[in-house]
C-alpha atoms as a PDB file:
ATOM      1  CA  UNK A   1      -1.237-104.019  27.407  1.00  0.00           C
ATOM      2  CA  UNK A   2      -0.833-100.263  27.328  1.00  0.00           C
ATOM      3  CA  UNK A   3       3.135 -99.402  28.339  1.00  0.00           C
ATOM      4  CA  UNK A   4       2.896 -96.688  30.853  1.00  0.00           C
ATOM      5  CA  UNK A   5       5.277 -93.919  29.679  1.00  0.00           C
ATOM      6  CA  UNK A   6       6.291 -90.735  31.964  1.00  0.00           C
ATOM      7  CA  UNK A   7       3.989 -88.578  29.190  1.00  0.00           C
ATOM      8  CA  UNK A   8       1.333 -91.027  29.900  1.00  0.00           C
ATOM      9  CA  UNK A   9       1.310 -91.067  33.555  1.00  0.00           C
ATOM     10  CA  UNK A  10       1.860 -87.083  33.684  1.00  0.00           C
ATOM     11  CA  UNK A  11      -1.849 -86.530  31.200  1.00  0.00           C
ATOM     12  CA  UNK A  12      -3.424 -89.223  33.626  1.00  0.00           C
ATOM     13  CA  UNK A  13      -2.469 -86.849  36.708  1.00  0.00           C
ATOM     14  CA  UNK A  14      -3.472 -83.748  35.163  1.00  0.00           C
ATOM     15  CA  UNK A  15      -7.216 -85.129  33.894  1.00  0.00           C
ATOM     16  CA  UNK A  16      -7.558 -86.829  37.662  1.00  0.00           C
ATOM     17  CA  UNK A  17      -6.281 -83.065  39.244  1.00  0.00           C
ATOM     18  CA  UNK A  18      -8.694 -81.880  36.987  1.00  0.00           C
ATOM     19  CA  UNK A  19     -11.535 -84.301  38.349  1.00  0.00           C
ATOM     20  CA  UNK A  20     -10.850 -83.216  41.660  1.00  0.00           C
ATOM     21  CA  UNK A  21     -10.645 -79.375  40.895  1.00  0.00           C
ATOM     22  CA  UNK A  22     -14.286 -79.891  39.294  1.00  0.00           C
ATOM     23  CA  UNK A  23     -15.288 -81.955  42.394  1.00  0.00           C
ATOM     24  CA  UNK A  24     -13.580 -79.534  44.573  1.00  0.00           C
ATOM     25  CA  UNK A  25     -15.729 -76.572  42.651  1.00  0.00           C
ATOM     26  CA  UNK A  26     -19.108 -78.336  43.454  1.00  0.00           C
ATOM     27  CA  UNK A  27     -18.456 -78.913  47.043  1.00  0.00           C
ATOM     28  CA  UNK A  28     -17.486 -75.331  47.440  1.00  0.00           C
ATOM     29  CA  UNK A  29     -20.544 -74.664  45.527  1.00  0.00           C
ATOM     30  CA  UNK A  30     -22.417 -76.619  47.762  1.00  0.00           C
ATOM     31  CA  UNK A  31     -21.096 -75.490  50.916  1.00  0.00           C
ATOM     32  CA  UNK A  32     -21.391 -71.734  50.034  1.00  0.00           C
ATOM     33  CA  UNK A  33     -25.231 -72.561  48.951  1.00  0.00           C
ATOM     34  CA  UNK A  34     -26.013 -74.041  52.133  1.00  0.00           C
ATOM     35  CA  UNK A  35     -24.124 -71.644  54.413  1.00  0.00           C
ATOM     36  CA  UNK A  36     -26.431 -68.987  52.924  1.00  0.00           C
ATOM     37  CA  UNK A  37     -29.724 -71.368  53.253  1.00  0.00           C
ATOM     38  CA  UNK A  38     -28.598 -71.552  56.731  1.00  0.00           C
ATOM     39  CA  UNK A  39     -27.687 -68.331  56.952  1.00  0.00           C
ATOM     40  CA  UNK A  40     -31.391 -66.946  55.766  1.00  0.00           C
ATOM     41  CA  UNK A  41     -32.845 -69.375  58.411  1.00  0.00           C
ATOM     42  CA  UNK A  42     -30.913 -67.731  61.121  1.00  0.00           C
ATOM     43  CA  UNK A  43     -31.948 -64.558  60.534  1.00  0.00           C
ATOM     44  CA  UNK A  44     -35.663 -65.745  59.761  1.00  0.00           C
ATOM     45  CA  UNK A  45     -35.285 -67.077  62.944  1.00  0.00           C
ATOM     46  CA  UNK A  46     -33.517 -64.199  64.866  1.00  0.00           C
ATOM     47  CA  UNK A  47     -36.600 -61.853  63.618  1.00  0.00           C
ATOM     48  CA  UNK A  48     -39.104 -64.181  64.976  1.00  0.00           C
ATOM     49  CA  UNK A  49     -37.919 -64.357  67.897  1.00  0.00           C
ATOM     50  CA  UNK A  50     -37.341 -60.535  68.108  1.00  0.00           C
ATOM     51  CA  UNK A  51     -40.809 -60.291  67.054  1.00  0.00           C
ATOM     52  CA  UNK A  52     -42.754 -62.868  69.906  1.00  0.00           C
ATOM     53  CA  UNK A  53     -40.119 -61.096  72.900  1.00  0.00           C
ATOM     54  CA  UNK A  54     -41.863 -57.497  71.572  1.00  0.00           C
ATOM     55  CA  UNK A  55     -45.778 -59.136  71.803  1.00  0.00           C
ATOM     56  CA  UNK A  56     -44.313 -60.730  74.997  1.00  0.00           C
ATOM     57  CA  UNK A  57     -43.381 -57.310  76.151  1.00  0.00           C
ATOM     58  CA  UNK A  58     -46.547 -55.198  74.852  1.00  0.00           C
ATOM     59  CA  UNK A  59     -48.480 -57.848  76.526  1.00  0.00           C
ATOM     60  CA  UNK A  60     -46.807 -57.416  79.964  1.00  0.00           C
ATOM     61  CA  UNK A  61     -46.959 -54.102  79.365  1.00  0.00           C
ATOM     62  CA  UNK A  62     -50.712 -53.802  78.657  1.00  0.00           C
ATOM     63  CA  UNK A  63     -51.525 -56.266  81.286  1.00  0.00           C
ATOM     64  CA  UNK A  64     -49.789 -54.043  83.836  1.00  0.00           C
ATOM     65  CA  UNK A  65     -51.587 -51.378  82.436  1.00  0.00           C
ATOM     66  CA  UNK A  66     -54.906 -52.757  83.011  1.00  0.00           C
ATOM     67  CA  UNK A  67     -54.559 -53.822  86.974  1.00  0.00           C
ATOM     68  CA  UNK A  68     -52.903 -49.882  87.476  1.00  0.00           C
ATOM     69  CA  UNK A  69     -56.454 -48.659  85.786  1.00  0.00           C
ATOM     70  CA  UNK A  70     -58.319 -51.090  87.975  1.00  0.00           C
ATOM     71  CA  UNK A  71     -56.923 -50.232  90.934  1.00  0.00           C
ATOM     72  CA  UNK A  72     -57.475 -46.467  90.289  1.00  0.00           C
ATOM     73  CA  UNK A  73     -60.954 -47.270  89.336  1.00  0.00           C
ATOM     74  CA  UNK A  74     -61.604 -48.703  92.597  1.00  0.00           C
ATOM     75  CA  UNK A  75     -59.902 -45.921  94.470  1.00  0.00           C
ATOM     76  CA  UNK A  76     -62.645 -43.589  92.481  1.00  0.00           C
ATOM     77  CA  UNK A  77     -65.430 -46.117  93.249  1.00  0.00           C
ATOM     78  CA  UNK A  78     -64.875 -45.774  96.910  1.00  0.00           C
ATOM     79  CA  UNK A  79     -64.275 -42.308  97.172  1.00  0.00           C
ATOM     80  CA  UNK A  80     -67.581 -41.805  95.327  1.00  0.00           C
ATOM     81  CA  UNK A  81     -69.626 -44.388  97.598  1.00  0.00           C
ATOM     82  CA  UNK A  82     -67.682 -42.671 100.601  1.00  0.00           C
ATOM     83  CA  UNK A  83     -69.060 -39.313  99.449  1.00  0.00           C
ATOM     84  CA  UNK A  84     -72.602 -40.979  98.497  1.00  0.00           C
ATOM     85  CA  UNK A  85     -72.410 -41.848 102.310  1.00  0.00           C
ATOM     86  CA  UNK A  86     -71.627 -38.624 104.058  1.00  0.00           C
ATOM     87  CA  UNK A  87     -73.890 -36.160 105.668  1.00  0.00           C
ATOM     88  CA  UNK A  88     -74.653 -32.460 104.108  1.00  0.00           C
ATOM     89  CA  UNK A  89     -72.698 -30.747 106.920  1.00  0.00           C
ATOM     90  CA  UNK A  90     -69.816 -33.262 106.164  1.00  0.00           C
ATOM     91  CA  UNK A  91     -70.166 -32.582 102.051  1.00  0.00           C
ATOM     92  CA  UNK A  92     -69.750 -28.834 102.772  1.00  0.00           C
ATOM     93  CA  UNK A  93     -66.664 -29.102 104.730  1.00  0.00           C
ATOM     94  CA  UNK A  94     -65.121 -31.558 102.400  1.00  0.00           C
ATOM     95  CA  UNK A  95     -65.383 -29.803  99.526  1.00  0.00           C
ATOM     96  CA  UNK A  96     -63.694 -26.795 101.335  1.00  0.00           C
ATOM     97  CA  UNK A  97     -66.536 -24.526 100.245  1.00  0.00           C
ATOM     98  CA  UNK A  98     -66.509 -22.545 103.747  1.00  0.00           C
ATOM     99  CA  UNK A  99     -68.663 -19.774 102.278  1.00  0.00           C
ATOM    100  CA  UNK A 100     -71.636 -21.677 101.499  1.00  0.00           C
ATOM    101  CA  UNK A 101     -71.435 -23.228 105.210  1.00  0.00           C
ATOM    102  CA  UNK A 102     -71.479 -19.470 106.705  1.00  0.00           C
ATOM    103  CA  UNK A 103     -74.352 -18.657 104.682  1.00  0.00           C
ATOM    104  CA  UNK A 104     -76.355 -21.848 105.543  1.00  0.00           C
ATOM    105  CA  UNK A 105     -75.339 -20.898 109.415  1.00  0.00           C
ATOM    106  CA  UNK A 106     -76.632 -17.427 109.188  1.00  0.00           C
ATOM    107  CA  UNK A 107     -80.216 -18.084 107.434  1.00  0.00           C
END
């Protein structure tokens, strides 16, 4: 049987500190290499969202777009079948041309 002396027990602490320093290493290793897997997936994330709330808004934004068009569109529509409907004498006094009524009232 091996006599455990003071040396003895003092090398067996030192290699088993040394053990855990090297374990201690690799975990912080390990840690540090999946804080910055996790922090790359973050900001993947963070841009990908950033990037579906911008096509969210240019789509809202189009889309609004479009019915304000329509709407004029049908505003011009109407005026123009309005105007398609109206009588000569009602044409000349809507456009404001006065002169051209005077002249069609003297000859």
């Amino acid at each position: 049987m091996i006599k455990l002396t003071p040396a003895l027990l003092l090398a067996g602490s030192v290699l088993l500190a040394g053990c855990d320093m090297e374990l201690s290493q690799e975990a912080k290793s390990k840690v540090e290499e999946t804080t910055q897997e996790a922090n790359a997936s973050v900001e993947a994330l963070t841009h990908s969202v950033n990037s579906e709330m911008e096509k969210a808004k240019q789509s809202a934004l189009t889309s609004t777009l479009s019915e304000e068009t329509n709407k004029q569109i049908d505003s011009v529509k109407q005026k123009a079948e309005e105007i398609g409907n109206m009588k000569v004498s009602e044409l000349l006094s809507f456009g404001g041309d006065n002169d051209a009524e005077s002249e069609s009232e003297e000859n």
